[in-house]
N, C-alpha and C. Protein backbone atom coordinates (compact mmCIF):
# COMPACT_ATOMS: atom_id res chain seq x y z
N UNK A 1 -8.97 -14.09 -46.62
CA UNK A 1 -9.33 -13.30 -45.46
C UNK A 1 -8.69 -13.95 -44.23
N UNK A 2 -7.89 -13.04 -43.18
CA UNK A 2 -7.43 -13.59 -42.54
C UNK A 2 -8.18 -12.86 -40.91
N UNK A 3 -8.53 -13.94 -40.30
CA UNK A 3 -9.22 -13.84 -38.58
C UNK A 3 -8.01 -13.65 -37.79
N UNK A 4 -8.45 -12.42 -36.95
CA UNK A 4 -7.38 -12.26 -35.62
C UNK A 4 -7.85 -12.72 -34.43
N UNK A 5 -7.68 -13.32 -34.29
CA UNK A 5 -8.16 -14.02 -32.43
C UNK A 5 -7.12 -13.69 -31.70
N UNK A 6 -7.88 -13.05 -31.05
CA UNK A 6 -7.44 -12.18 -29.26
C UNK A 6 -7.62 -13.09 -28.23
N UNK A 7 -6.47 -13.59 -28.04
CA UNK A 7 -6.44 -14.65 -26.73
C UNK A 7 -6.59 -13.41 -25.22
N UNK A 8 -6.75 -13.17 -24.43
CA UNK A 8 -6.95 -12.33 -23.48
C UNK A 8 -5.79 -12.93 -22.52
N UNK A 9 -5.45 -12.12 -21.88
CA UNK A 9 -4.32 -11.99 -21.27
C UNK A 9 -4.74 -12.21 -19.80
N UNK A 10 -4.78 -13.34 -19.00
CA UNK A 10 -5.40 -12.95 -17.10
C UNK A 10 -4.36 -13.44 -16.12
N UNK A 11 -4.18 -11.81 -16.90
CA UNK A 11 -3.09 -11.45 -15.18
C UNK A 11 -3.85 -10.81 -14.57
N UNK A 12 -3.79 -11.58 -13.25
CA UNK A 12 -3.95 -10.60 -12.38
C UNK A 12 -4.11 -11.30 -10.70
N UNK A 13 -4.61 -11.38 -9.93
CA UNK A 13 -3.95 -11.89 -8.49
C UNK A 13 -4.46 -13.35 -8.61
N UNK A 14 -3.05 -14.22 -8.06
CA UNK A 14 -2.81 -15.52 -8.42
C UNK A 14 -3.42 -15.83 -7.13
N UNK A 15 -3.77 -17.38 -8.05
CA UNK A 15 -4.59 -17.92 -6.97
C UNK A 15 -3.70 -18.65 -6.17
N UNK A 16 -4.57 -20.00 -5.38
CA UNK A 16 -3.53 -20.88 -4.34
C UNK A 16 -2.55 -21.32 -4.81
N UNK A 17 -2.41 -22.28 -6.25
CA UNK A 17 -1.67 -22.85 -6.66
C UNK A 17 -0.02 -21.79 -6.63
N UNK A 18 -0.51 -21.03 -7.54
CA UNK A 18 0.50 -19.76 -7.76
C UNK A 18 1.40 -19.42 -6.62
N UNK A 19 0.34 -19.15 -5.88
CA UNK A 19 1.13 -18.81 -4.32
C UNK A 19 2.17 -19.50 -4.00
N UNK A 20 1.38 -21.00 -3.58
CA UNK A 20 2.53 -21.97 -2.87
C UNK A 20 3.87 -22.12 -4.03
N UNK A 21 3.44 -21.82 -4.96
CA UNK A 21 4.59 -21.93 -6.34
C UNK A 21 5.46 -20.57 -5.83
N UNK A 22 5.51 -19.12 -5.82
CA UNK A 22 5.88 -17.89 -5.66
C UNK A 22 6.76 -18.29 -4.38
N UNK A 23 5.97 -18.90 -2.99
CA UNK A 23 6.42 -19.17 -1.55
C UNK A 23 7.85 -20.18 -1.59
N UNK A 24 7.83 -21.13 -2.27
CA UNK A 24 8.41 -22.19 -2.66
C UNK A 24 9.75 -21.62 -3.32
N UNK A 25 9.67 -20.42 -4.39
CA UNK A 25 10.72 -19.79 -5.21
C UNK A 25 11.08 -19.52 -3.93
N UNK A 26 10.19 -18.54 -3.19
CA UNK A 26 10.98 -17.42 -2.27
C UNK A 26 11.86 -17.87 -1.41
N UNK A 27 11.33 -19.35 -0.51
CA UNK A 27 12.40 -19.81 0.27
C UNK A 27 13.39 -20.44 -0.17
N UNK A 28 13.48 -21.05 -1.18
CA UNK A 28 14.74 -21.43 -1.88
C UNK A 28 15.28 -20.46 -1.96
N UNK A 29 15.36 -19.12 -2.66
CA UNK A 29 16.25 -17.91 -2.65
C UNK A 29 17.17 -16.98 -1.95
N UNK A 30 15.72 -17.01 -0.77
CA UNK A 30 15.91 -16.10 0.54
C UNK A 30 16.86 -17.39 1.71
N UNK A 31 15.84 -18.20 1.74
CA UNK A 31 16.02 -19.60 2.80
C UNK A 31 14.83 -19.09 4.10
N UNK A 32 14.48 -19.99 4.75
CA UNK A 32 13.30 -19.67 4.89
C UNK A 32 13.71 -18.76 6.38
N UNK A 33 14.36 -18.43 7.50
CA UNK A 33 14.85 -17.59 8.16
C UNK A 33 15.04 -16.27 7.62
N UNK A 34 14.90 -16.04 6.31
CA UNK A 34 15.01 -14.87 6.06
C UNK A 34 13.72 -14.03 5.80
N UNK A 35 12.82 -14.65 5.28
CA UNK A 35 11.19 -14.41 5.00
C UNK A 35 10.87 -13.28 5.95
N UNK A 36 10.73 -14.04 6.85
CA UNK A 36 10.35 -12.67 7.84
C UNK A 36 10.77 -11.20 7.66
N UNK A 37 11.89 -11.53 7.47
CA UNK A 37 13.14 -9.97 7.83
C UNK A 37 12.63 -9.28 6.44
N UNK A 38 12.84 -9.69 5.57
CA UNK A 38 11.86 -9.02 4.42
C UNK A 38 10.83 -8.69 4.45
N UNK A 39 9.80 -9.42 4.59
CA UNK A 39 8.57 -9.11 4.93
C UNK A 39 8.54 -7.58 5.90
N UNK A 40 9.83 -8.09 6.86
CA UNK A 40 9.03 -6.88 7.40
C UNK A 40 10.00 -5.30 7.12
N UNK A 41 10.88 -5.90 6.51
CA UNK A 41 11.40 -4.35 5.94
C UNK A 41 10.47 -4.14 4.88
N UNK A 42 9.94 -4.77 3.83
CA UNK A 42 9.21 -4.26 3.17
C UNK A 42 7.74 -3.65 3.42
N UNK A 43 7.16 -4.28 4.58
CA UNK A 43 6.58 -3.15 5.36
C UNK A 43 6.59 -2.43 5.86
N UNK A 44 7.73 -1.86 6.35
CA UNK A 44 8.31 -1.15 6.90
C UNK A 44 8.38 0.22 5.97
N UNK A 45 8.83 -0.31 4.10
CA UNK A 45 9.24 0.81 3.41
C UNK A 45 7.73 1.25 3.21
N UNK A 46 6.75 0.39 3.00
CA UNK A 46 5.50 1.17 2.50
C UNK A 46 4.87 1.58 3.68
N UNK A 47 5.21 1.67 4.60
CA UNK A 47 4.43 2.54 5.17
C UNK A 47 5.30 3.68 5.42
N UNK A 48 6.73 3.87 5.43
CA UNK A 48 7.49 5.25 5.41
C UNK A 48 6.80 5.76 3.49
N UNK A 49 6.69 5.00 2.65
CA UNK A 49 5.80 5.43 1.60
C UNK A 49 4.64 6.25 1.82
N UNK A 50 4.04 5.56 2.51
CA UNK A 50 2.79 6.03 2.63
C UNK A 50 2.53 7.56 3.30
N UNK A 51 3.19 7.57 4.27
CA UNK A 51 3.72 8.74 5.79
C UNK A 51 4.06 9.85 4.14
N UNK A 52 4.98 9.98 3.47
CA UNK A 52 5.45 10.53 2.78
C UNK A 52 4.48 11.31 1.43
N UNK A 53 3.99 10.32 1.45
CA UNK A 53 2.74 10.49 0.01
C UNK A 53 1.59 11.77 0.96
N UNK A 54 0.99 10.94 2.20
CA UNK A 54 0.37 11.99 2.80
C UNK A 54 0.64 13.05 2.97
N UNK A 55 1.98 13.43 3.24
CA UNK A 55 2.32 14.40 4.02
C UNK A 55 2.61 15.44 2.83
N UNK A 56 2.96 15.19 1.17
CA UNK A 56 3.16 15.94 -0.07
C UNK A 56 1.61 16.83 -0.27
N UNK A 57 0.90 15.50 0.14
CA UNK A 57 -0.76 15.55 -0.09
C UNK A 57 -1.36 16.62 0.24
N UNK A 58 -1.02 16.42 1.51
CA UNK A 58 -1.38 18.20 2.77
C UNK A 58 -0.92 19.16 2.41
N UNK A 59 0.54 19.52 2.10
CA UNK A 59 1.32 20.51 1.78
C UNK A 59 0.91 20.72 0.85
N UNK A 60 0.22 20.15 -0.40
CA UNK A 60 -0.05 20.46 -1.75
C UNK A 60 -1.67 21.33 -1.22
N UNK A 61 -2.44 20.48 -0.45
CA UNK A 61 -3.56 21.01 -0.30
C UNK A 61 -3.75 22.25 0.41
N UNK A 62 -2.77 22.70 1.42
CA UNK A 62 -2.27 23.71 2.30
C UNK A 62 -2.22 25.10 1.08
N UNK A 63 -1.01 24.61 -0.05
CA UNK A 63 -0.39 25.76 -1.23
C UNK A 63 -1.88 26.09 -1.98
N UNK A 64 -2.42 24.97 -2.67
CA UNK A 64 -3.34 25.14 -3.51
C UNK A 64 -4.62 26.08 -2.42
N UNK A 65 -4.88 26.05 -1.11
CA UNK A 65 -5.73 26.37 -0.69
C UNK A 65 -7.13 25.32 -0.82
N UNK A 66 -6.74 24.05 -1.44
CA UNK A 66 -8.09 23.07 -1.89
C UNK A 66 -8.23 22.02 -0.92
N UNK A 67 -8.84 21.19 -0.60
CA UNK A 67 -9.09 20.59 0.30
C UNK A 67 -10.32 20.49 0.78
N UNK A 68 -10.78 19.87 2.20
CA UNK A 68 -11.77 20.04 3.28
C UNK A 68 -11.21 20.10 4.22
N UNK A 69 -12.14 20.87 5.64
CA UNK A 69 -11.59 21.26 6.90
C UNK A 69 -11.16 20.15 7.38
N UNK A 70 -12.04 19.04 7.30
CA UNK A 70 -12.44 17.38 8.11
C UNK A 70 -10.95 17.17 8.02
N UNK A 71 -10.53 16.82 6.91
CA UNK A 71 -9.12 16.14 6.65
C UNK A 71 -8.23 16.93 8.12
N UNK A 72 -7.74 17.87 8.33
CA UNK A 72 -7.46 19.16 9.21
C UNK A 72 -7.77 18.85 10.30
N UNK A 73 -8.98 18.87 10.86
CA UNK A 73 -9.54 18.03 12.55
C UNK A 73 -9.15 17.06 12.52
N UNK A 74 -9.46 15.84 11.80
CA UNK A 74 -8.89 14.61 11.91
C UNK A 74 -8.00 14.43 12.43
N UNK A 75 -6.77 14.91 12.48
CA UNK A 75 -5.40 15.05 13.46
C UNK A 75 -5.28 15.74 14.62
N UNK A 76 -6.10 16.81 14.16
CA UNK A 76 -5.83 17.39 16.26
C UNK A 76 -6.85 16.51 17.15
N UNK A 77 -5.97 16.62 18.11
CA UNK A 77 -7.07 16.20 19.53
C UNK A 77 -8.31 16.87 19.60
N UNK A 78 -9.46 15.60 20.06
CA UNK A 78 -10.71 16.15 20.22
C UNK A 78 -10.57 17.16 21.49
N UNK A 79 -11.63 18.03 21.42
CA UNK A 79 -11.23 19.34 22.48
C UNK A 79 -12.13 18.29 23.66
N UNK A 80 -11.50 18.62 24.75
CA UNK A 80 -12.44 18.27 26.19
C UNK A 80 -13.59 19.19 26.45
N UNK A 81 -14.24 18.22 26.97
CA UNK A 81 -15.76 18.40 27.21
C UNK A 81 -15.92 19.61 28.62
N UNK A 82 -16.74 20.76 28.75
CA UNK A 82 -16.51 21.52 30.18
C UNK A 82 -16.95 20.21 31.18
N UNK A 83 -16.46 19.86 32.01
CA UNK A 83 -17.35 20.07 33.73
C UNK A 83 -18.38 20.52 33.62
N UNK A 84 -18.97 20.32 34.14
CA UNK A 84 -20.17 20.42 34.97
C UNK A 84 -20.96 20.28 36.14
């Protein structure tokens, strides 16, 4: 009879050690003047990601007719209040 032992696999977000290990690759690669400029193009792409994903989101919800109003107000300006 033969036993299967399932070692478990833990991936998943590295801790400190990892980091300074990952940081350490990166500036050797990049050099460390470059870090930034990445960093921030790559923020840069996820949030033109993001802008993009929303905006399929609406148009899908617009065609389908599905949705809530809220989502819809959320973007226009609140209306002004009368005088009095």
């Amino acid at each position: 009879m033969v036993a299967i032992v399932s070692i478990p696999l833990q991936f998943g977000i590295p801790g400190g050690m990892e980091l300074a290990v990952i940081l350490l690759i990166a500036i050797l690669l990049f050099g460390a003047n470059k870090i930034p400029k990445l960093a921030r193009s790559t923020g840069q792409a996820l949030g033109e990601f993001k802008r993009g994903r929303e905006e399929i989101e609406k148009e899908l919800n617009d065609l389908t007719g599905g949705g809530s109003d809220e989502d819809d107000k959320s973007d226009e300006e609140p209306a002004e209040k009368p005088k009095e």
